[in-house]
Protein backbone atom coordinates (compact mmCIF):
# COMPACT_ATOMS: atom_id res chain seq x y z
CA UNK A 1 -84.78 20.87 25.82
CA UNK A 2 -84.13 17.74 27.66
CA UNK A 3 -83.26 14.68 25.57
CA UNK A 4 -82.50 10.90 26.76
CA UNK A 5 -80.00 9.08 24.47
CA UNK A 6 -78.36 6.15 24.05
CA UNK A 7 -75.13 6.82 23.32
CA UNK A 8 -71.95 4.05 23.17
CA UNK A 9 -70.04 4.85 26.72
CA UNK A 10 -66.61 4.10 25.10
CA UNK A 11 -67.58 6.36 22.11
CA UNK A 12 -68.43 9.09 24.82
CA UNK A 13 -65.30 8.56 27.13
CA UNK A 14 -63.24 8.58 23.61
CA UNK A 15 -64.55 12.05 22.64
CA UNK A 16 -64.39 13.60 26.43
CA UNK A 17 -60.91 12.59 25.96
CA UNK A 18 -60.22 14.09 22.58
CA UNK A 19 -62.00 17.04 23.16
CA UNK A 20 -60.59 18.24 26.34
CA UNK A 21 -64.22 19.19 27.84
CA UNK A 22 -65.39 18.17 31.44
CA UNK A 23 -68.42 17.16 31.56
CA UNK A 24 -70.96 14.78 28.87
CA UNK A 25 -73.34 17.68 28.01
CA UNK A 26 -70.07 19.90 27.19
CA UNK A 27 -68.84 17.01 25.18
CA UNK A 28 -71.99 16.59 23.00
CA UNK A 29 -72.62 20.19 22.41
CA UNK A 30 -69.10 20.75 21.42
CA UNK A 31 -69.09 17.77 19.20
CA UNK A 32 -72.43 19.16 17.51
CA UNK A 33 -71.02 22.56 16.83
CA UNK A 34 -68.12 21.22 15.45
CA UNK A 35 -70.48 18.97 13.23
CA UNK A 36 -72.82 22.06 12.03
CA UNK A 37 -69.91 23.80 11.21
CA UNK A 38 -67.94 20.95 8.78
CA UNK A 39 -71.51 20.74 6.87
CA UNK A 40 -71.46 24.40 6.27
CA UNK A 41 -67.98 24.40 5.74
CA UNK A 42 -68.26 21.54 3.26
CA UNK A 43 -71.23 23.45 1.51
CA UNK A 44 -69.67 26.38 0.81
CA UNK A 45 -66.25 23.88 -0.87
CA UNK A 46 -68.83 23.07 -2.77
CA UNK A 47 -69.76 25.95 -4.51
CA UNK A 48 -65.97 25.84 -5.62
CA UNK A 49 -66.01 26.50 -9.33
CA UNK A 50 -69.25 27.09 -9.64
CA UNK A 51 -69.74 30.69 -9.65
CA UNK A 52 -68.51 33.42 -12.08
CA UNK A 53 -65.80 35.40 -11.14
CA UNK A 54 -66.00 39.13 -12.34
CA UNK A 55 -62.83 40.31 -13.06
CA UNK A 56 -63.82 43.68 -12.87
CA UNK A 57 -64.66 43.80 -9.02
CA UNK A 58 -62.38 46.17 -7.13
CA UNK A 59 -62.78 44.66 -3.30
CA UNK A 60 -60.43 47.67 -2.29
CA UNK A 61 -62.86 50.04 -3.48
CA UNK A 62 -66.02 48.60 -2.00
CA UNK A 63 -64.00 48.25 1.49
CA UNK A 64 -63.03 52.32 1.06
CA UNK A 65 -66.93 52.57 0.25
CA UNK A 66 -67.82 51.29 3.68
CA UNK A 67 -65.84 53.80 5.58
């Protein structure tokens, strides 16, 4: 999908810098990746202490149970 932007040049030349890609389109794409993933990262820390643990779930037996 083609998409026009105005983005801030320096802001642009800062993160082709820091991010070690080539080109603008590899910059933005990277940067969005990285973006989409700290949201879902930051969703999941969120959860943190919210759910119930069961103590009596034996992960070694469900991961023999797979075999």
């Amino acid at each position: 999908m083609a998409t026009n932007l105005a983005i801030d040049p320096n802001l642009l030349e800062r993160a082709i810098q820091v991010s070690g890609e080539r080109t603008k389109r590899a910059t933005v794409t990277r940067a969005l990746q990285e973006f989409i993933a700290r949201r879902e990262q930051r969703r999941v820390a969120d959860l943190l202490g919210k759910l119930e643990w069961d103590a009596s779930f034996d992960y070694k037996a469900e991961r023999l149970r797979r075999k």
